[in-house]
PDB file of N, CA and C in Angstrom:
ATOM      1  N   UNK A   1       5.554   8.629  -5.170  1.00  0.00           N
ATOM      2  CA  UNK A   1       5.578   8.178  -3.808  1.00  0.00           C
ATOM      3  C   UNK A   1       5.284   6.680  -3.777  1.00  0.00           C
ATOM      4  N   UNK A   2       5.673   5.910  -2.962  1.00  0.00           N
ATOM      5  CA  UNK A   2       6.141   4.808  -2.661  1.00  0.00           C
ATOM      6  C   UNK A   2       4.724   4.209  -1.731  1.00  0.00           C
ATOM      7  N   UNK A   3       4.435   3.077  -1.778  1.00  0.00           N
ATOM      8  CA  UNK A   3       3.001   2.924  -0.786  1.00  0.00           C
ATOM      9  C   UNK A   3       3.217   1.224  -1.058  1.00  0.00           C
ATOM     10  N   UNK A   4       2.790   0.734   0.496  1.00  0.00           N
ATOM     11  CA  UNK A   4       3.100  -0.811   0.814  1.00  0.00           C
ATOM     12  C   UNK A   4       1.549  -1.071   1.290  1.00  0.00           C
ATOM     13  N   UNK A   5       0.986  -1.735   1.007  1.00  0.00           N
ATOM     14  CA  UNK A   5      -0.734  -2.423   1.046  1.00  0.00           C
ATOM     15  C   UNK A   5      -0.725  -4.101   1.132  1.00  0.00           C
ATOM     16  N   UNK A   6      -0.365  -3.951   2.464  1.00  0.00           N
ATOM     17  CA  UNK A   6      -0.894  -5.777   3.037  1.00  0.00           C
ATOM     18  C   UNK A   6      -2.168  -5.523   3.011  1.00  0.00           C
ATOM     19  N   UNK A   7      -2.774  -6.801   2.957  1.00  0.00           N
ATOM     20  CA  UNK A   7      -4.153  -7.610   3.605  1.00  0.00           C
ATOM     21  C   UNK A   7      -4.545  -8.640   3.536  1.00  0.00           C
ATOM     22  N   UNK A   8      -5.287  -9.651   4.211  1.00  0.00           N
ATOM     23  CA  UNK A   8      -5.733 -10.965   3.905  1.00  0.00           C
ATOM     24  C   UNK A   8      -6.889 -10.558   3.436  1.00  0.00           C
ATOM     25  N   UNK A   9      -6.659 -11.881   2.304  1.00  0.00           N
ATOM     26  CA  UNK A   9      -8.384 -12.134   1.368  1.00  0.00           C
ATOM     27  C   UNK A   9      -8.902 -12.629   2.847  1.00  0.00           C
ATOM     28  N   UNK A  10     -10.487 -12.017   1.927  1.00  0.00           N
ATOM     29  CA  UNK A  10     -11.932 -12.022   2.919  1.00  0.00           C
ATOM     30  C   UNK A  10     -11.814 -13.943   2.330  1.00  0.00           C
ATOM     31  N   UNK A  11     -12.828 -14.179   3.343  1.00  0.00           N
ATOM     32  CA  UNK A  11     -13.501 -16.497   2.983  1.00  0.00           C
ATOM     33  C   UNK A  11     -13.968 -15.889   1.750  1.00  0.00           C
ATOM     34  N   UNK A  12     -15.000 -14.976   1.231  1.00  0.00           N
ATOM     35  CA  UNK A  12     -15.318 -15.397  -0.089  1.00  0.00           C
ATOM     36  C   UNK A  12     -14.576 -14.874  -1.252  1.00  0.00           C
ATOM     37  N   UNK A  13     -14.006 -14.264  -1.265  1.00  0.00           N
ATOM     38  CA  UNK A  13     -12.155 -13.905  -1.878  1.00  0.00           C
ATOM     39  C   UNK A  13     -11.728 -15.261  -2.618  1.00  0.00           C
ATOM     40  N   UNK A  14     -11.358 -15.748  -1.277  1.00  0.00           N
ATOM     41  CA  UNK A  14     -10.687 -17.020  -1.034  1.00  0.00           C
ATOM     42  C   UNK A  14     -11.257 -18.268  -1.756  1.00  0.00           C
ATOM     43  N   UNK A  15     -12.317 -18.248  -1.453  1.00  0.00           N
ATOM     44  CA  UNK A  15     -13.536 -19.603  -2.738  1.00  0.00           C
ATOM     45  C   UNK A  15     -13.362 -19.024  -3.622  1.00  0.00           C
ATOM     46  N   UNK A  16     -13.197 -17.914  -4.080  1.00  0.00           N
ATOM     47  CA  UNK A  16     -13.887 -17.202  -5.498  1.00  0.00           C
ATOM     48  C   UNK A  16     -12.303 -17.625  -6.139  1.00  0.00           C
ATOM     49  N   UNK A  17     -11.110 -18.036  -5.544  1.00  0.00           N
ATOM     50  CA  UNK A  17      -9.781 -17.679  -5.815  1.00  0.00           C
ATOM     51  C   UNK A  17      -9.496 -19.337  -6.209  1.00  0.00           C
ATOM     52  N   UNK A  18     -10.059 -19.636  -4.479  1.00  0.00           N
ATOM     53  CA  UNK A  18     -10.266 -21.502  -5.006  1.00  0.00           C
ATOM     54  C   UNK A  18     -11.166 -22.350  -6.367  1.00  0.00           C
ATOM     55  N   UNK A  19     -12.295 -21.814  -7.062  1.00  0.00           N
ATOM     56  CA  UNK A  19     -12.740 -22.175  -7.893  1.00  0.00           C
ATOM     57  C   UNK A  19     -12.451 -21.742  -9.456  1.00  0.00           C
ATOM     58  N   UNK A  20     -11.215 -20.968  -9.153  1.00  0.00           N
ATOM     59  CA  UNK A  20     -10.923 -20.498  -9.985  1.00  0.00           C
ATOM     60  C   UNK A  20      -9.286 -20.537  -9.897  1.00  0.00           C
ATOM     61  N   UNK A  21      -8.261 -20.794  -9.658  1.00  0.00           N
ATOM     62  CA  UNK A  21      -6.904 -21.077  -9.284  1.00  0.00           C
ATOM     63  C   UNK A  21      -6.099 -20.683 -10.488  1.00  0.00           C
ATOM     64  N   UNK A  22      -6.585 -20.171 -11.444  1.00  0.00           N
ATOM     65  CA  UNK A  22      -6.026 -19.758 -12.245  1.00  0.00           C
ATOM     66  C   UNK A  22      -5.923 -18.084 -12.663  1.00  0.00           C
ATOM     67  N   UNK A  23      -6.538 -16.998 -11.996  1.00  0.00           N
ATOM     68  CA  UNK A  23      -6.927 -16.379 -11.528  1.00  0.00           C
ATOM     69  C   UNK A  23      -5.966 -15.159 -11.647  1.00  0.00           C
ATOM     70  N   UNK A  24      -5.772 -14.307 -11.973  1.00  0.00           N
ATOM     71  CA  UNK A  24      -4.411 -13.014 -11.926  1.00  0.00           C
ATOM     72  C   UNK A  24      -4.687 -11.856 -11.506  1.00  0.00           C
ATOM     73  N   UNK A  25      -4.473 -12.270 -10.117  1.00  0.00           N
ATOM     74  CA  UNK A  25      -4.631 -10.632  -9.010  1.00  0.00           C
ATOM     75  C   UNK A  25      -3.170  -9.658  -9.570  1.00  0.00           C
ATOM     76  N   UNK A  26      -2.462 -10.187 -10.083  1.00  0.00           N
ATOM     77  CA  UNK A  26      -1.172  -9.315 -10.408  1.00  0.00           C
ATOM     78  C   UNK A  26      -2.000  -8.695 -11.370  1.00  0.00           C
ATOM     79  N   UNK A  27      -2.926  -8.945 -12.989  1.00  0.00           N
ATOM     80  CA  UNK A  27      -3.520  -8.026 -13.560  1.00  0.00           C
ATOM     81  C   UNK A  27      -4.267  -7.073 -12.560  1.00  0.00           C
ATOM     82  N   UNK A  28      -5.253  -7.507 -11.994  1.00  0.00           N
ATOM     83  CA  UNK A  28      -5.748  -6.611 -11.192  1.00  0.00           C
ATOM     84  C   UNK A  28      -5.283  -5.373 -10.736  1.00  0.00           C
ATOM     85  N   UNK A  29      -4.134  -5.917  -9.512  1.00  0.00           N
ATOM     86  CA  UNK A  29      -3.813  -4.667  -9.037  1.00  0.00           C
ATOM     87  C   UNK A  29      -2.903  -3.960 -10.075  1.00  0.00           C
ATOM     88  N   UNK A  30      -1.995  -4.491 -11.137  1.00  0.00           N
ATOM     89  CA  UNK A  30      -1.453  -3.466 -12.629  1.00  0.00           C
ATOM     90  C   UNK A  30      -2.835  -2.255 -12.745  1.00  0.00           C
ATOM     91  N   UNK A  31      -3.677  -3.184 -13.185  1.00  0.00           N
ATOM     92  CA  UNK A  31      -4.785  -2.363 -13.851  1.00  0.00           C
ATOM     93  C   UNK A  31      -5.376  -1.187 -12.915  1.00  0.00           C
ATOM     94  N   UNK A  32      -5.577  -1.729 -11.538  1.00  0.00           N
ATOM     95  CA  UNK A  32      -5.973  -0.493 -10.559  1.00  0.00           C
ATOM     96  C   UNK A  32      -5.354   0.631 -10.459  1.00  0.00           C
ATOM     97  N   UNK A  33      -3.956   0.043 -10.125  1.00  0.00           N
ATOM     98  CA  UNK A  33      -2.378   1.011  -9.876  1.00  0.00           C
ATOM     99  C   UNK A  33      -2.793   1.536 -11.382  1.00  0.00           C
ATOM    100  N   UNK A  34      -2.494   1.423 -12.258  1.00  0.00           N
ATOM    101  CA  UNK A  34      -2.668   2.553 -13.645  1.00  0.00           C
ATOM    102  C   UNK A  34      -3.647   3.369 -13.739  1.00  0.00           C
ATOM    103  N   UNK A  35      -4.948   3.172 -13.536  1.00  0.00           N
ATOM    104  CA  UNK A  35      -6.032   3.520 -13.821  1.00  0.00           C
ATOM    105  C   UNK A  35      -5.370   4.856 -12.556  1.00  0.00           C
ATOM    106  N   UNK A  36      -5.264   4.915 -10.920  1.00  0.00           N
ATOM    107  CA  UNK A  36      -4.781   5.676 -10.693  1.00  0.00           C
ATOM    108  C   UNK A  36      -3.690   6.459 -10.829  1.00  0.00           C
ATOM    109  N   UNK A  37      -3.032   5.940 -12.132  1.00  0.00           N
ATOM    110  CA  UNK A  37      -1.713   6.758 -12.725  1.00  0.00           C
ATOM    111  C   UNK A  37      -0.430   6.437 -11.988  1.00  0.00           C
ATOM    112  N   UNK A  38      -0.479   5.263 -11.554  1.00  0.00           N
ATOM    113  CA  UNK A  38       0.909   4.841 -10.760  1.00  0.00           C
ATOM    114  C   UNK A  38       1.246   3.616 -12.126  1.00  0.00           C
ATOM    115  N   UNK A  39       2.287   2.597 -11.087  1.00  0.00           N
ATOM    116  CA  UNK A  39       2.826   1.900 -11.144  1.00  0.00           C
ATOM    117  C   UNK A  39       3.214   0.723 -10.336  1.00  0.00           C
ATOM    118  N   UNK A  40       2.244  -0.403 -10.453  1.00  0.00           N
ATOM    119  CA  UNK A  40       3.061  -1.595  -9.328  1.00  0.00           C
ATOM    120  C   UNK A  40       4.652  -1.912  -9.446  1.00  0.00           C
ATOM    121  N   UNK A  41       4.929  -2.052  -8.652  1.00  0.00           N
ATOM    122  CA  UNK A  41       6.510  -2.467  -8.547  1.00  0.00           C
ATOM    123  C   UNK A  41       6.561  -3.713  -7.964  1.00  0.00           C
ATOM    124  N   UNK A  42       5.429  -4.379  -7.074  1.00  0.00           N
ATOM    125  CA  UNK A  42       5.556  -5.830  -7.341  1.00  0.00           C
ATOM    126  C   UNK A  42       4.890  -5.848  -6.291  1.00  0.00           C
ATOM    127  N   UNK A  43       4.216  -7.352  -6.402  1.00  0.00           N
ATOM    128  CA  UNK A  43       3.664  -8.187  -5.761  1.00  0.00           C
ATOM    129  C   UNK A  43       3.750  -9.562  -5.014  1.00  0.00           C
ATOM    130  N   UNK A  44       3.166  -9.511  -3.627  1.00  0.00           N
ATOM    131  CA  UNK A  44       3.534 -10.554  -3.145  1.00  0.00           C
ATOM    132  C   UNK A  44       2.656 -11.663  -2.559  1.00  0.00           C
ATOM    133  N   UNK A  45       2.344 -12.654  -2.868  1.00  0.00           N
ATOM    134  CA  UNK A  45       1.395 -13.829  -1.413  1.00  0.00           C
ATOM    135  C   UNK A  45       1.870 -13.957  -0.179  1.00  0.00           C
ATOM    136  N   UNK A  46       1.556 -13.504   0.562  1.00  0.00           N
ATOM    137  CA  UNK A  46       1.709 -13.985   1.963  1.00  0.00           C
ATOM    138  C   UNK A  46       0.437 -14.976   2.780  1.00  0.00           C
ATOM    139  N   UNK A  47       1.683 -15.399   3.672  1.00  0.00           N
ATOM    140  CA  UNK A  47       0.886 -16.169   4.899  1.00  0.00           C
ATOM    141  C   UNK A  47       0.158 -15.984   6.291  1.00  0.00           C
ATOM    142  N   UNK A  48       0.927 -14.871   6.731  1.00  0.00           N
ATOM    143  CA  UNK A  48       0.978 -14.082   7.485  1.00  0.00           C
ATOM    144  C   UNK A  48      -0.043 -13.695   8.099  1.00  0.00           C
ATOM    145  N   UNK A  49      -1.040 -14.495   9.353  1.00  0.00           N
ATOM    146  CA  UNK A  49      -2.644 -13.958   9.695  1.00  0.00           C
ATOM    147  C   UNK A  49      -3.133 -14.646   8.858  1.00  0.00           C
ATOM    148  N   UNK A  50      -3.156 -15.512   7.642  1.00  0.00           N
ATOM    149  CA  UNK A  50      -4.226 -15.858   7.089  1.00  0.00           C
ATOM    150  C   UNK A  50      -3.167 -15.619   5.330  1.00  0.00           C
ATOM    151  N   UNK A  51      -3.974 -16.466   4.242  1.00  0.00           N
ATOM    152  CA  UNK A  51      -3.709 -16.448   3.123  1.00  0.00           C
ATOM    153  C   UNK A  51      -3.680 -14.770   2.662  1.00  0.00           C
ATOM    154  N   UNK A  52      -3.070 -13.990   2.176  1.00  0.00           N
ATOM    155  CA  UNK A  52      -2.962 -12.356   2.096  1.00  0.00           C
ATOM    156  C   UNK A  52      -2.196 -12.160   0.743  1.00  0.00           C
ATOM    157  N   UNK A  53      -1.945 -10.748   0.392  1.00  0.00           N
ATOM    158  CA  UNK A  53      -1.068 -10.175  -0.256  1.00  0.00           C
ATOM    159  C   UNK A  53      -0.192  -8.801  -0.152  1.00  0.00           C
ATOM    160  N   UNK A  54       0.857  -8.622  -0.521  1.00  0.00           N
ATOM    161  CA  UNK A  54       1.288  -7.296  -0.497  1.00  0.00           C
ATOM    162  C   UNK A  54       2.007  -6.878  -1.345  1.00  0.00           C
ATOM    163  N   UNK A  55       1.243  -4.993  -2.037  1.00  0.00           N
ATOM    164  CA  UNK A  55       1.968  -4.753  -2.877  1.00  0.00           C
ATOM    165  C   UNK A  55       2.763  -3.660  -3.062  1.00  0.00           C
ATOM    166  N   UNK A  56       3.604  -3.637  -3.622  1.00  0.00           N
ATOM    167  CA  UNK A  56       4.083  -1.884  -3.631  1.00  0.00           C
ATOM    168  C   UNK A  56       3.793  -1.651  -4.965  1.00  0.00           C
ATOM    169  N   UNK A  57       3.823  -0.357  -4.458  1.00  0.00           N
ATOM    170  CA  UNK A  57       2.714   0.827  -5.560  1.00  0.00           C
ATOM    171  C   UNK A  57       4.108   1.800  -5.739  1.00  0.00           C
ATOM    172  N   UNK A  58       4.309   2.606  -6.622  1.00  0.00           N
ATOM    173  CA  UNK A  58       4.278   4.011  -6.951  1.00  0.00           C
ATOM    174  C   UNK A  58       2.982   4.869  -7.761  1.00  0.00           C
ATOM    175  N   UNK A  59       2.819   6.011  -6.978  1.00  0.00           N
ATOM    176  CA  UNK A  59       2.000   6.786  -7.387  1.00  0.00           C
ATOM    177  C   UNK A  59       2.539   8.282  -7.585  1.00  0.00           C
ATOM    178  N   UNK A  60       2.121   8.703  -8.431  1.00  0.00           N
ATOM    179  CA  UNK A  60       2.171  10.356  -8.138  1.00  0.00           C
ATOM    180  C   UNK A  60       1.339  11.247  -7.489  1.00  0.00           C
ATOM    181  N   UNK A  61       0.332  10.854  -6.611  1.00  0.00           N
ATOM    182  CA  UNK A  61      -0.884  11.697  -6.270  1.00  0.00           C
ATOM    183  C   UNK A  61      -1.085  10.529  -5.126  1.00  0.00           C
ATOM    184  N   UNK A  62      -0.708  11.397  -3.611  1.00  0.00           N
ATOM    185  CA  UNK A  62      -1.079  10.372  -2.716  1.00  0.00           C
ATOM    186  C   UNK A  62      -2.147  10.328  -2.276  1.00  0.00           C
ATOM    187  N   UNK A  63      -3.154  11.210  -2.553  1.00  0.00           N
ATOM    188  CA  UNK A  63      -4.773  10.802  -2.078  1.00  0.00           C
ATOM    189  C   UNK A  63      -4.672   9.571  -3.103  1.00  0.00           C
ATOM    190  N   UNK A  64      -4.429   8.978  -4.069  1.00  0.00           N
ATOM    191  CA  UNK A  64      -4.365   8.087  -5.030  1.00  0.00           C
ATOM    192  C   UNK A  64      -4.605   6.300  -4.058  1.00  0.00           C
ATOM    193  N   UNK A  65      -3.502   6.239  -3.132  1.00  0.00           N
ATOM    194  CA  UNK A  65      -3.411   5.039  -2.340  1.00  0.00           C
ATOM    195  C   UNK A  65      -4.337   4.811  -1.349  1.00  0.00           C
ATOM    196  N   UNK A  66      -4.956   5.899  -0.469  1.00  0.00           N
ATOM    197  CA  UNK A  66      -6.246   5.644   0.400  1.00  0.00           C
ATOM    198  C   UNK A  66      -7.211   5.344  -0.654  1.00  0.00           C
ATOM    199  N   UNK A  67      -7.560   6.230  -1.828  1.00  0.00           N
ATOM    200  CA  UNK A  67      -8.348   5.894  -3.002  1.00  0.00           C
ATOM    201  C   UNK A  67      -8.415   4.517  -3.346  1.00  0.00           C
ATOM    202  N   UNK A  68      -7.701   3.694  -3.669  1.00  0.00           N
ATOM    203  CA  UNK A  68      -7.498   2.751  -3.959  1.00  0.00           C
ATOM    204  C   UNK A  68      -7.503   1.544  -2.833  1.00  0.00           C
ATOM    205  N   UNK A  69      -7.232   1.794  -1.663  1.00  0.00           N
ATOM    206  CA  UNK A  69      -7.389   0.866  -1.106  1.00  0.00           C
ATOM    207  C   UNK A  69      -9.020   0.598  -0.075  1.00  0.00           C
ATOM    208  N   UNK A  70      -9.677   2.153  -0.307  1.00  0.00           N
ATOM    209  CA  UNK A  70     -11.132   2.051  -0.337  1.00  0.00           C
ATOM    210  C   UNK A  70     -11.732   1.341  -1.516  1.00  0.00           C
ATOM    211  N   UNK A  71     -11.583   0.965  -2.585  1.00  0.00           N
ATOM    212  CA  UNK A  71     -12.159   0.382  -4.127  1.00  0.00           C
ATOM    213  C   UNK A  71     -11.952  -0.805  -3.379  1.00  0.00           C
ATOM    214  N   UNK A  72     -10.530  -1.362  -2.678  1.00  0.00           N
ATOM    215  CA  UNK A  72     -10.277  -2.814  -2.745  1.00  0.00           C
ATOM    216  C   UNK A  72     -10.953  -3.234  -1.577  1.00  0.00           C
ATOM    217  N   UNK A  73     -11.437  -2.547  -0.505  1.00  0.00           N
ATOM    218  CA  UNK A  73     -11.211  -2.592   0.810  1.00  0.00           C
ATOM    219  C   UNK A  73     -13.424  -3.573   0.396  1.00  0.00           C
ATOM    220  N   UNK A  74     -13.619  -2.055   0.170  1.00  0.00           N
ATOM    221  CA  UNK A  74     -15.499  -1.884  -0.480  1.00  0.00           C
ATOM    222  C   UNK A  74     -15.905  -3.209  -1.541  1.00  0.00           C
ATOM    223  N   UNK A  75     -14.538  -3.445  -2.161  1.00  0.00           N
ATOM    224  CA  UNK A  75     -15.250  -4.821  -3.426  1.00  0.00           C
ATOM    225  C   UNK A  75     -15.320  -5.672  -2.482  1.00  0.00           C
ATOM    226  N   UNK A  76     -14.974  -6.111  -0.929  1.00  0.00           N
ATOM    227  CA  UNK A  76     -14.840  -7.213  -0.926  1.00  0.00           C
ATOM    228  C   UNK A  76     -13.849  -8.147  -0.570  1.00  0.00           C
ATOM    229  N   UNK A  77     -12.685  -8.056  -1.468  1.00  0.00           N
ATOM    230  CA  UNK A  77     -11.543  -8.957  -1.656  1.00  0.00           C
ATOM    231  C   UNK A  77     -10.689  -8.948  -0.441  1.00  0.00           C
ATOM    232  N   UNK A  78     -10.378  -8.125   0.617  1.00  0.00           N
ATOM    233  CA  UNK A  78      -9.464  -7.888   1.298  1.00  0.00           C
ATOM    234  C   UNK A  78     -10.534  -7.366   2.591  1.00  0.00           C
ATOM    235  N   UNK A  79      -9.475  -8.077   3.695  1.00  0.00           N
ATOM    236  CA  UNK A  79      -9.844  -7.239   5.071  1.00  0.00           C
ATOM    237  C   UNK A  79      -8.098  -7.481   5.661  1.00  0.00           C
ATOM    238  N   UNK A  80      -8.528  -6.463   6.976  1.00  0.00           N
ATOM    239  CA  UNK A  80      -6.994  -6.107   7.976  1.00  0.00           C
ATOM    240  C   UNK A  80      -6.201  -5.744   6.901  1.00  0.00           C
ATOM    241  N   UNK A  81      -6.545  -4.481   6.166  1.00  0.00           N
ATOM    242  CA  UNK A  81      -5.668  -3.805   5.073  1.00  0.00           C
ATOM    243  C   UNK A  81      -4.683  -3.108   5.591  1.00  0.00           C
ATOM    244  N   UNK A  82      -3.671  -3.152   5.470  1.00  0.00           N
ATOM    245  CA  UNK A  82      -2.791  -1.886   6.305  1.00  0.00           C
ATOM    246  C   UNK A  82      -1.946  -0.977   4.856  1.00  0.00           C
ATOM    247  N   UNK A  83      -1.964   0.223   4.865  1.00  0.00           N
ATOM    248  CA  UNK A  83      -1.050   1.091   3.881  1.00  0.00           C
ATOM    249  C   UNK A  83      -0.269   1.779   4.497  1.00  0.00           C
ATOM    250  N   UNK A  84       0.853   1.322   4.196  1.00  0.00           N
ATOM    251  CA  UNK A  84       1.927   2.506   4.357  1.00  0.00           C
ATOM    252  C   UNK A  84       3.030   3.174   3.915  1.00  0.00           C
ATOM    253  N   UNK A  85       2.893   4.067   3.885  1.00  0.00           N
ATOM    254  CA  UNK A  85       4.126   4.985   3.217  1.00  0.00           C
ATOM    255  C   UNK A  85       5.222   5.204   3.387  1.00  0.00           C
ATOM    256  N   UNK A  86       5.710   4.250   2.039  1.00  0.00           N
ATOM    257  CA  UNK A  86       7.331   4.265   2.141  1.00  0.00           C
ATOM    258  C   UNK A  86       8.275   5.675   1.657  1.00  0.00           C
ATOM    259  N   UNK A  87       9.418   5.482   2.133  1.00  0.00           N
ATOM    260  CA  UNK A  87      10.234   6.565   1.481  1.00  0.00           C
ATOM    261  C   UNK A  87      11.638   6.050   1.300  1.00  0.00           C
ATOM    262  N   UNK A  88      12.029   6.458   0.044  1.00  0.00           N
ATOM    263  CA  UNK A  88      13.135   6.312  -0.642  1.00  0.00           C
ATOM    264  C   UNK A  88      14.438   6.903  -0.267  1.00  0.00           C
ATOM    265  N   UNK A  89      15.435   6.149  -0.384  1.00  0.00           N
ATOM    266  CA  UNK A  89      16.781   7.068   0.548  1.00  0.00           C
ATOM    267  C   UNK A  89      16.898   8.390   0.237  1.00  0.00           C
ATOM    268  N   UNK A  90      16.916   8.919  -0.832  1.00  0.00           N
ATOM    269  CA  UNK A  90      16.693  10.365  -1.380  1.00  0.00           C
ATOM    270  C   UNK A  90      15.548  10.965  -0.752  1.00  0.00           C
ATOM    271  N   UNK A  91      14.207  10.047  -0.632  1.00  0.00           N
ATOM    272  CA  UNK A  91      13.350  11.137   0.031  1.00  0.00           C
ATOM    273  C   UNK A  91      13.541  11.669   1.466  1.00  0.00           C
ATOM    274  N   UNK A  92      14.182  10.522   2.336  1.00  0.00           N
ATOM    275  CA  UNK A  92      14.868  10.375   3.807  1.00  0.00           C
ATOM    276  C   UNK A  92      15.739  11.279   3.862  1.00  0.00           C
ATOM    277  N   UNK A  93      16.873  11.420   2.876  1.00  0.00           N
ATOM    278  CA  UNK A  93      17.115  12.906   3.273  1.00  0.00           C
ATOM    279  C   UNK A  93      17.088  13.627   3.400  1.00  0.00           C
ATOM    280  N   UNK A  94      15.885  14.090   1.711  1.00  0.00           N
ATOM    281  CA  UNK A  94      15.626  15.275   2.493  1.00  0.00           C
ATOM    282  C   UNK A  94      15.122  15.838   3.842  1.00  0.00           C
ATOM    283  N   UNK A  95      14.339  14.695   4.236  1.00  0.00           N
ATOM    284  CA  UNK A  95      12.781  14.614   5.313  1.00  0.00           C
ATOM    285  C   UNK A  95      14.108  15.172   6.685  1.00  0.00           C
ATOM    286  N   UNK A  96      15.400  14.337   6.808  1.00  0.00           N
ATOM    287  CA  UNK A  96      16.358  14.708   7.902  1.00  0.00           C
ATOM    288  C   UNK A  96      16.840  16.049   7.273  1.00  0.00           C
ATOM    289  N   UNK A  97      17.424  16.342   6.575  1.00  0.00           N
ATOM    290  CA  UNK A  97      17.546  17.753   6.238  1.00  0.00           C
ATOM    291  C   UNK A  97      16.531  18.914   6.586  1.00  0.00           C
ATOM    292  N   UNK A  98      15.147  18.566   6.469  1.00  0.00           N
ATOM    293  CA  UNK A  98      14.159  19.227   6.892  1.00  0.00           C
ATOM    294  C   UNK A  98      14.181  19.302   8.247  1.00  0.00           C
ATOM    295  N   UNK A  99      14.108  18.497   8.950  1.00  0.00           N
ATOM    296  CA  UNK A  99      14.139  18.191  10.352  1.00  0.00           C
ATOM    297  C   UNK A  99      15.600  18.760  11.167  1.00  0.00           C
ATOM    298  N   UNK A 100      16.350  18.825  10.242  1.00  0.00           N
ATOM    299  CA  UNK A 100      17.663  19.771  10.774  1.00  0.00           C
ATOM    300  C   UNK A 100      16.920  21.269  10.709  1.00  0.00           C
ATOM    301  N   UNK A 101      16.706  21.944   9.957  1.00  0.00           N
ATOM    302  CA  UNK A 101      16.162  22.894   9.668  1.00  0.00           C
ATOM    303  C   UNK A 101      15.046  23.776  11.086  1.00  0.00           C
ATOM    304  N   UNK A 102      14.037  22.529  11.091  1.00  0.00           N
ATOM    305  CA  UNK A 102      13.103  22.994  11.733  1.00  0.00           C
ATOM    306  C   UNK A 102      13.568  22.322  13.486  1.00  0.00           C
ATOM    307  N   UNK A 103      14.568  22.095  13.604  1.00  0.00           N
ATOM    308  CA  UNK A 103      14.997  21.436  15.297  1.00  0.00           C
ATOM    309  C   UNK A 103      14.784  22.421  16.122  1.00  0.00           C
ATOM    310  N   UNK A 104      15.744  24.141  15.569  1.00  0.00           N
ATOM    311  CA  UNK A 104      15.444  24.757  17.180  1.00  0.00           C
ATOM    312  C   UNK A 104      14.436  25.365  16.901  1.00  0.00           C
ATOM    313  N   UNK A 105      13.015  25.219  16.355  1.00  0.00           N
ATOM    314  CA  UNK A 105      12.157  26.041  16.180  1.00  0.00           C
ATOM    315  C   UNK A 105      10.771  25.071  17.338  1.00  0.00           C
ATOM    316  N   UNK A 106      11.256  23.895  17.939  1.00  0.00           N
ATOM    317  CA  UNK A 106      10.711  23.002  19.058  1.00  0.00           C
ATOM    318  C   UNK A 106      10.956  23.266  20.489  1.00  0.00           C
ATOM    319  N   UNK A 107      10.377  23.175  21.253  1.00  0.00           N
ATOM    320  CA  UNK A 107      10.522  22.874  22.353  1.00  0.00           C
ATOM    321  C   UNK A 107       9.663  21.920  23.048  1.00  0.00           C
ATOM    322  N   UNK A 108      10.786  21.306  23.765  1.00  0.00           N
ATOM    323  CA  UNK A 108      10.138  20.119  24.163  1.00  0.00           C
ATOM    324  C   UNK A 108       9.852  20.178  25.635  1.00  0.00           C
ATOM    325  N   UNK A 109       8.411  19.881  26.114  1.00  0.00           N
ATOM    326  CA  UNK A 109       8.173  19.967  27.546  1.00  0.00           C
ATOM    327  C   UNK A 109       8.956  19.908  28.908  1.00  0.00           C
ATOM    328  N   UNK A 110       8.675  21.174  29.341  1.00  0.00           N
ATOM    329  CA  UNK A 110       9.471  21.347  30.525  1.00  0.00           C
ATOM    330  C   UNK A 110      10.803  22.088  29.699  1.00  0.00           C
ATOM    331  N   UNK A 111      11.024  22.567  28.886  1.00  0.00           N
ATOM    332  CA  UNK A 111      11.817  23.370  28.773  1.00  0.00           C
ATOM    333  C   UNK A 111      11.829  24.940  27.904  1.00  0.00           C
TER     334      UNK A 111
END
C-alpha cells in the first residue's frame, strides 16, 4: 500500500538542519520505511506553509504508516503532518468494481 506524509520541520528541526546542512533525511526516512518493512519511493522538500517534506512510502502492513508517522511526529522533527492513502490504478479498480457490487445493497435518504 501506497502512503503520502507531508509536514513542515518543527524551528528546532530546522537549526538542527541549519547547523548541520549536510545532513540526509533521505537516509532517515529509507531507514524508518525499512525497519517498518516498506519501501520509500521518494522524497521531496517542499515550501509549502513553511520549509517541509514529502514522502511516499510503500508498505505492506498499514497500521505500519500511522506507526511511523507517530515515531516522526513524537521525535520532534515534524509538525502539520498529514498521511494519506494512496491507491494505485489497479487498486481503483478494484475499489469501483467493489462499489459496483455493493450499489443496490444502499439506500439513500428519503428513499
Amino acid at each position: 500500500m501506497h502512503f503520502c506524509l507531508t509536514g513542515q520541520y518543527t524551528p528546532q528541526a530546522l537549526k538542527n538542519i541549519m547547523e548541520n546542512p549536510t545532513t540526509n533525511r533521505y537516509e532517515a526516512a529509507k531507514k524508518l520505511t525499512e525497519a517498518a518493512g516498506g519501501k520509500l519511493i521518494s522524497m521531496y522538500s517542499t515550501a509549502n506553509n513553511g520549509p517541509g517534506v514529502m514522502v511516499i512510502i510503500d508498505l505492506p502492513d498499514p497500521s505500519a504508516a500511522p506507526a511511523m508517522t507517530g515515531v516522526v511526529v513524537e521525535s520532534g522533527a515534524l509538525h502539520n503532518v498529514k498521511l494519506i492513502r494512496l491507491w494505485t490504478q489497479d487498486e481503483i479498480k478494484q475499489v469501483r468494481q467493489k462499489a459496483s457490487e455493493l450499489r443496490g445493497a444502499y439506500k439513500p435518504p428519503g428513499k
